[in-house]
C-alpha atoms as a PDB file:
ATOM      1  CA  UNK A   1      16.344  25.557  39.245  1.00  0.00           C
ATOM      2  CA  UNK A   2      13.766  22.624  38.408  1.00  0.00           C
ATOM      3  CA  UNK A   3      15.108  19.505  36.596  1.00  0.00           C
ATOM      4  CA  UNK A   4      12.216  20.380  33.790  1.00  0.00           C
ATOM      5  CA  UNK A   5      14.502  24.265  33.519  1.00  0.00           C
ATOM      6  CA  UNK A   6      17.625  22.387  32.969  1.00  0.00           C
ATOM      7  CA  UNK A   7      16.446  19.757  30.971  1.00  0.00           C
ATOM      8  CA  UNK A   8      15.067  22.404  28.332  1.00  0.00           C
ATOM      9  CA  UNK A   9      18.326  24.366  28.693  1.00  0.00           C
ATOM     10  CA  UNK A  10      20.847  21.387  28.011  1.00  0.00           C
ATOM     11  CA  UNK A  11      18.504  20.429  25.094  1.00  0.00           C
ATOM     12  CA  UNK A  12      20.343  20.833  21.524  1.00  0.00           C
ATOM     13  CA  UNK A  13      18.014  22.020  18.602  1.00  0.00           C
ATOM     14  CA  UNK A  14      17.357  19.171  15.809  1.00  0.00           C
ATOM     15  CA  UNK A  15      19.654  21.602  13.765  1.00  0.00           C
ATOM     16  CA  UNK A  16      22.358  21.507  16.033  1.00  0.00           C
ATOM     17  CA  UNK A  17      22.470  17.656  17.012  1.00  0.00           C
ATOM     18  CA  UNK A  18      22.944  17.439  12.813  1.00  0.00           C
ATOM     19  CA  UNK A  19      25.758  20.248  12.646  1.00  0.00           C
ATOM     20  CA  UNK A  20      27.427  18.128  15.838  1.00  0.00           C
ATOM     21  CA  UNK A  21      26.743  14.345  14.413  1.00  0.00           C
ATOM     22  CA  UNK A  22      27.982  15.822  10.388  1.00  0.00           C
ATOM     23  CA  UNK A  23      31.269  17.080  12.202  1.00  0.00           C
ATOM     24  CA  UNK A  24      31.888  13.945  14.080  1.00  0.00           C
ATOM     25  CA  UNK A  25      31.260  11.408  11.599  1.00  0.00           C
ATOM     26  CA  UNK A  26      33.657  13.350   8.765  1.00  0.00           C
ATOM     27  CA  UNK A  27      36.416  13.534  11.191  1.00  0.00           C
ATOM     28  CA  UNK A  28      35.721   8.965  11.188  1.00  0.00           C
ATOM     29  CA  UNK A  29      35.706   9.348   7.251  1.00  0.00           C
ATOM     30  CA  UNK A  30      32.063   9.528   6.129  1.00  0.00           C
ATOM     31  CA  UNK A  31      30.933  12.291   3.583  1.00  0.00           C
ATOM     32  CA  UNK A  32      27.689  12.946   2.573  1.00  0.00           C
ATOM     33  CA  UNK A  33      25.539  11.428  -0.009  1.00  0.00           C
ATOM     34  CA  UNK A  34      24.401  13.126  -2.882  1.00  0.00           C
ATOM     35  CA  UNK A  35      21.495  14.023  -3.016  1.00  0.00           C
ATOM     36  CA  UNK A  36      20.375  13.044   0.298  1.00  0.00           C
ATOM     37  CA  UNK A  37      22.096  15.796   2.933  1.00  0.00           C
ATOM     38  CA  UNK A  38      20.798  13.775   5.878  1.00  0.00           C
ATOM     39  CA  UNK A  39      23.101  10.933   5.299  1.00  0.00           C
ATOM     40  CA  UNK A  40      26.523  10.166   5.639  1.00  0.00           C
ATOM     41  CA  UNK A  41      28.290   7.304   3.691  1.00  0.00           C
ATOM     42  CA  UNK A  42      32.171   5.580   4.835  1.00  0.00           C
ATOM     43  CA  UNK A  43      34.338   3.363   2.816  1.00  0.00           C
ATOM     44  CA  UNK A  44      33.047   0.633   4.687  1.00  0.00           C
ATOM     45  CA  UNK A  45      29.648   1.473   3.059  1.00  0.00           C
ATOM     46  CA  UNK A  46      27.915   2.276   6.872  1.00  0.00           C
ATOM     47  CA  UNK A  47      25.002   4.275   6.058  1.00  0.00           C
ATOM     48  CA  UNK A  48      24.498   7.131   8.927  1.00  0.00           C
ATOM     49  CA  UNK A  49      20.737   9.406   9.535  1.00  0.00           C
ATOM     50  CA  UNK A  50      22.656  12.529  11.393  1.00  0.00           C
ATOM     51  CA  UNK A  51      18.967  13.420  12.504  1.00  0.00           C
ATOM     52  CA  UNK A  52      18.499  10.264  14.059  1.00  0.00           C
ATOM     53  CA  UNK A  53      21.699   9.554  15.013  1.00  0.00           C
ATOM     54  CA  UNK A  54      21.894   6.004  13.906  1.00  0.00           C
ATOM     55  CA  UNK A  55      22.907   3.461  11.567  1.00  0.00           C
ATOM     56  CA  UNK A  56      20.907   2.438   8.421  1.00  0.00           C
ATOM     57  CA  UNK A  57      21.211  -1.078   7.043  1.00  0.00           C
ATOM     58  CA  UNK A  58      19.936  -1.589   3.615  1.00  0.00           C
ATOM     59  CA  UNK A  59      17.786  -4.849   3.635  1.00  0.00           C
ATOM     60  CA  UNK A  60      17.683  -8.033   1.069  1.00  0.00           C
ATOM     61  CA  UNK A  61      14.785  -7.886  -1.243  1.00  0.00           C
ATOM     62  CA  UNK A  62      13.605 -10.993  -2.981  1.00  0.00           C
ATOM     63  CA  UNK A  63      11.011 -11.700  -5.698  1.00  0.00           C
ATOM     64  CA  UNK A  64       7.995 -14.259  -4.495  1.00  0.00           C
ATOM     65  CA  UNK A  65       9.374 -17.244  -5.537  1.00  0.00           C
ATOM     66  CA  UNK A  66      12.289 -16.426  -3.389  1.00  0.00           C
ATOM     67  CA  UNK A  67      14.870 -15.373  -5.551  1.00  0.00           C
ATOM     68  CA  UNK A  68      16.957 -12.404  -4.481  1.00  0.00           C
ATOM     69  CA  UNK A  69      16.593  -9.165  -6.221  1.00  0.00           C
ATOM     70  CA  UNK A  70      18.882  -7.105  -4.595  1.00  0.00           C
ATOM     71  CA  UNK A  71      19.783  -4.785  -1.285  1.00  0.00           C
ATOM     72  CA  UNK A  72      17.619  -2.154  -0.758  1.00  0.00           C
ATOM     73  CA  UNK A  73      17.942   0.933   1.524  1.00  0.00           C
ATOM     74  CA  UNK A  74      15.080   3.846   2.540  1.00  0.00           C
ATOM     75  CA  UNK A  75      15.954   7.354   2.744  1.00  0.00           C
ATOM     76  CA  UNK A  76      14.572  10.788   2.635  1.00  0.00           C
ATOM     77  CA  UNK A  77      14.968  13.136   0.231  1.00  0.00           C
ATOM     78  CA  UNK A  78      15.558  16.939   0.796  1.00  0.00           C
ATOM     79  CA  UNK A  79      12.040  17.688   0.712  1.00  0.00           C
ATOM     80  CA  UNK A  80      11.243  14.616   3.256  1.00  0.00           C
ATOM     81  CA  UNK A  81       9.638  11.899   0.711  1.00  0.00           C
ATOM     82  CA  UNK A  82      10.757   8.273   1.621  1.00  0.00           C
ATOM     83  CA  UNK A  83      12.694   6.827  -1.320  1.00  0.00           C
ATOM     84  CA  UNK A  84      13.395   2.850  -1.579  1.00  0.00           C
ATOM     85  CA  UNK A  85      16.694   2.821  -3.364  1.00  0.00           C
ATOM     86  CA  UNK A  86      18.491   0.078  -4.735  1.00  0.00           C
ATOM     87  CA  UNK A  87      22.400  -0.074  -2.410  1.00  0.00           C
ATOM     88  CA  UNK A  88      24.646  -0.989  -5.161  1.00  0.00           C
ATOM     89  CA  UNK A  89      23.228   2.290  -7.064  1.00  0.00           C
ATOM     90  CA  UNK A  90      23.544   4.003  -4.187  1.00  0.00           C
ATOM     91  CA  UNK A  91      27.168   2.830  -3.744  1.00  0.00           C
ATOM     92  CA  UNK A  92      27.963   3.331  -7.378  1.00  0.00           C
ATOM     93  CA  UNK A  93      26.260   6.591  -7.540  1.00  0.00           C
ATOM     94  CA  UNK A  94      28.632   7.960  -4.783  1.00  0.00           C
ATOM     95  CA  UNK A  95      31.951   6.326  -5.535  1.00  0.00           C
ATOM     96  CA  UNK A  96      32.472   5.250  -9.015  1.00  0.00           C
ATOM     97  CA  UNK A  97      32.922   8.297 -11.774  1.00  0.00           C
ATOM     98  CA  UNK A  98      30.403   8.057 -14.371  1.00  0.00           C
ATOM     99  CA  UNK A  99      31.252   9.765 -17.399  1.00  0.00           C
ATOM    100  CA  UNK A 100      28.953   7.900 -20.489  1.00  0.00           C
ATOM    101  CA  UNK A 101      25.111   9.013 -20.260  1.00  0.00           C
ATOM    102  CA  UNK A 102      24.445   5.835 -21.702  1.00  0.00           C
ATOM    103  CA  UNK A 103      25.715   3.811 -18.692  1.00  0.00           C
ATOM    104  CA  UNK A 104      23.105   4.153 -16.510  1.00  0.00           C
ATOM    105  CA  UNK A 105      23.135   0.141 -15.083  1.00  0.00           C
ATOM    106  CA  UNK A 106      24.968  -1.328 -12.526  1.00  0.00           C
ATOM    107  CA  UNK A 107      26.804  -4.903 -13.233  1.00  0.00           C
ATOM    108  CA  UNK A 108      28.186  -7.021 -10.811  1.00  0.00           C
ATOM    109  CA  UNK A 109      31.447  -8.261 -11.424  1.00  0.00           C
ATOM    110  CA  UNK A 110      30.912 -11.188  -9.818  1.00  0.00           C
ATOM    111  CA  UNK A 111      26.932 -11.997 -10.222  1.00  0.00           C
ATOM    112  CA  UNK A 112      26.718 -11.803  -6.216  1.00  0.00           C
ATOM    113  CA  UNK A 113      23.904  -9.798  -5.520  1.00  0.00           C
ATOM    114  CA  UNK A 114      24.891  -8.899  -1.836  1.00  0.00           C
ATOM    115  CA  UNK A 115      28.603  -8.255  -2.936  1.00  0.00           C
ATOM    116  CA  UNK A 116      28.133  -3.933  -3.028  1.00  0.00           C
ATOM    117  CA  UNK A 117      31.842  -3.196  -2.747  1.00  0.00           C
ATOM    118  CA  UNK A 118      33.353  -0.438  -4.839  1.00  0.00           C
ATOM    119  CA  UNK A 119      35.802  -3.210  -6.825  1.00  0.00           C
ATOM    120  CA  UNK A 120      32.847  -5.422  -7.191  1.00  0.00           C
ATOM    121  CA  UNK A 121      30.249  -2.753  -9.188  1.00  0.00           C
ATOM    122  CA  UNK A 122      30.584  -1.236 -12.473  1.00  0.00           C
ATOM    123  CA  UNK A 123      28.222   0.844 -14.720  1.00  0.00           C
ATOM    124  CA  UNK A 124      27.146  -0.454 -17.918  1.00  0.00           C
ATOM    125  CA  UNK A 125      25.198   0.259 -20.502  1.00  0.00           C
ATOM    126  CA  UNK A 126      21.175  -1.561 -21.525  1.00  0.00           C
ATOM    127  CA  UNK A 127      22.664  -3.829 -24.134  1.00  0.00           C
ATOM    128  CA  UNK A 128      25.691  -4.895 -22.181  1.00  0.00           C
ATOM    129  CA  UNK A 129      23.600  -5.544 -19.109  1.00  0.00           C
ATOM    130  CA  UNK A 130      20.685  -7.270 -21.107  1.00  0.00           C
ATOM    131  CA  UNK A 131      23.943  -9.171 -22.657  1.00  0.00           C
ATOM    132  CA  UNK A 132      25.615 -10.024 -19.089  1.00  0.00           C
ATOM    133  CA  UNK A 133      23.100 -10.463 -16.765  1.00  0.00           C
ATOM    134  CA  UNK A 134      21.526 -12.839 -17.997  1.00  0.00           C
ATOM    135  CA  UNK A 135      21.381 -16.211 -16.544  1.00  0.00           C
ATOM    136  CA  UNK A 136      23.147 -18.627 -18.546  1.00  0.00           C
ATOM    137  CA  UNK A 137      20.278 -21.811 -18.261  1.00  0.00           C
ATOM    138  CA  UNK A 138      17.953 -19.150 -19.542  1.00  0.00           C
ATOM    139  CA  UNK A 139      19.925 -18.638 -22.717  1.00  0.00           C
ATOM    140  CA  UNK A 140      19.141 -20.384 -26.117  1.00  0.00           C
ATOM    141  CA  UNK A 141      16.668 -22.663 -26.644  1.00  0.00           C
ATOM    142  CA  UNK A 142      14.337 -24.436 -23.886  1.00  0.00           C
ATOM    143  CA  UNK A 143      14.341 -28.124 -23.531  1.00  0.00           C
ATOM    144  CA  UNK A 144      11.038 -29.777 -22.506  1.00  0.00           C
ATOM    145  CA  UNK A 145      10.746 -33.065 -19.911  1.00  0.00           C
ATOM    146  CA  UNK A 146       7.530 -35.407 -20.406  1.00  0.00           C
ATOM    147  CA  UNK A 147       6.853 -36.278 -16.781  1.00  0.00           C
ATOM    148  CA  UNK A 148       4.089 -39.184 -15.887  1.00  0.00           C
ATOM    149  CA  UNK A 149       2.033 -38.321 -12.665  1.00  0.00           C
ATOM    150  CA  UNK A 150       0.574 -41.020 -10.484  1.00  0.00           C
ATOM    151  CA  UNK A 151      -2.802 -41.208 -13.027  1.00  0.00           C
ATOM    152  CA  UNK A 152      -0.692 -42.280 -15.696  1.00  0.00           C
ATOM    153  CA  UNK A 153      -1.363 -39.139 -17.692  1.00  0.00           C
ATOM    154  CA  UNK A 154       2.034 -37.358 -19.219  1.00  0.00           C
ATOM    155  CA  UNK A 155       2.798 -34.158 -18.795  1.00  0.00           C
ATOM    156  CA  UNK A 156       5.310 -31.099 -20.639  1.00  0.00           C
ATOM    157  CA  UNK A 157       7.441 -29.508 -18.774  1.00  0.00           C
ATOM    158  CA  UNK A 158      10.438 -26.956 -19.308  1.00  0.00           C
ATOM    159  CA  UNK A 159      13.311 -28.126 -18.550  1.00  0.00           C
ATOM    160  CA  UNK A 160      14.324 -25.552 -16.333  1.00  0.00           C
ATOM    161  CA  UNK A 161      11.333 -25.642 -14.080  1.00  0.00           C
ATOM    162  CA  UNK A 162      11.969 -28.776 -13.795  1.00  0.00           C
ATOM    163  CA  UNK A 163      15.604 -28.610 -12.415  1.00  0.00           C
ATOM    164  CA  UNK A 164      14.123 -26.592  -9.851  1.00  0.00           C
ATOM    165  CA  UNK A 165      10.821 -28.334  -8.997  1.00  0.00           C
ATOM    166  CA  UNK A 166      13.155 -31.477  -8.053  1.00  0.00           C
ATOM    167  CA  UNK A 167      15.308 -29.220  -6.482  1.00  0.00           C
ATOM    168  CA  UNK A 168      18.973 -29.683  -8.863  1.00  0.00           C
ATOM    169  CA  UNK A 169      18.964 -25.444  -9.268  1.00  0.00           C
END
């Protein structure tokens, strides 16, 4: 017997590496996400690909000024297309009972962005989050700044952008 015969007869299927790597990873206390059967989810929020056999890490996403948006994580569907989810939805989605239609947002308890613990996530509804979320120097009215540049000439600027052009936000 060749080493190229007993390679191809040790060699598990794709099928059965997934059956194997499901079985192992729900006896360590991951299930399986909804809606995506080729991942596995723990307490811990470790994001498994059974048909890779690997880890998944969801990755910061941030806005071009350099704000941060949120955590976002790719996965595949059933039928194979590549989906760029948001993790706290994901997180949510799979752990936290939604019972109102109407709360379809997800609200940080504590405005931290990267926090996507279970205690730390709650669904809410548009209003609430419009309501919540929103920044609190960004509220009410805006206050303007006259700034002088180096020709003399004066200049209007919002307060706000102006905290962060000189850095203070």
């Amino acid at each position: 017997m060749t080493f190229l015969d007993k390679y191809i007869t040790v060699k598990e299927s794709a099928e059965d590496k997934m059956s194997r790597v499901n079985y192992e990873k729900q006896r360590q206390g991951y299930e399986q996400i909804k809606d995506y059967p080729r991942y596995l989810i723990n307490d811990q929020l470790t994001v498994w690909d059974t048909k890779l056999d690997r880890e998944v890490n969801p990755q910061s996403k941030k806005s071009r000024n350099g704000g941060l948006i949120g955590r976002l994580i790719r996965l595949n569907d059933i039928n194979g297309k590549r989906c760029d989810l948001s993790f706290s939805y994901l997180v949510a989605k799979q752990f936290i009972p939604n019972d109102d239609i109407n709360k379809n947002k997800i609200f940080h308890l504590d405005n931290d962005l990267e926090n996507d613990a279970v205690d730390n996530l709650l669904w809410i509804d548009q209003f609430n989050y419009n309501r919540y979320n929103t920044n609190n120097e960004t509220k009410g009215e805006l206050y303007f700044v006259y700034a002088v540049d180096i020709n003399g000439m004066r200049h209007k600027i919002c307060y706000n952008k102006f905290k962060r052009f000189v850095g203070l936000i």
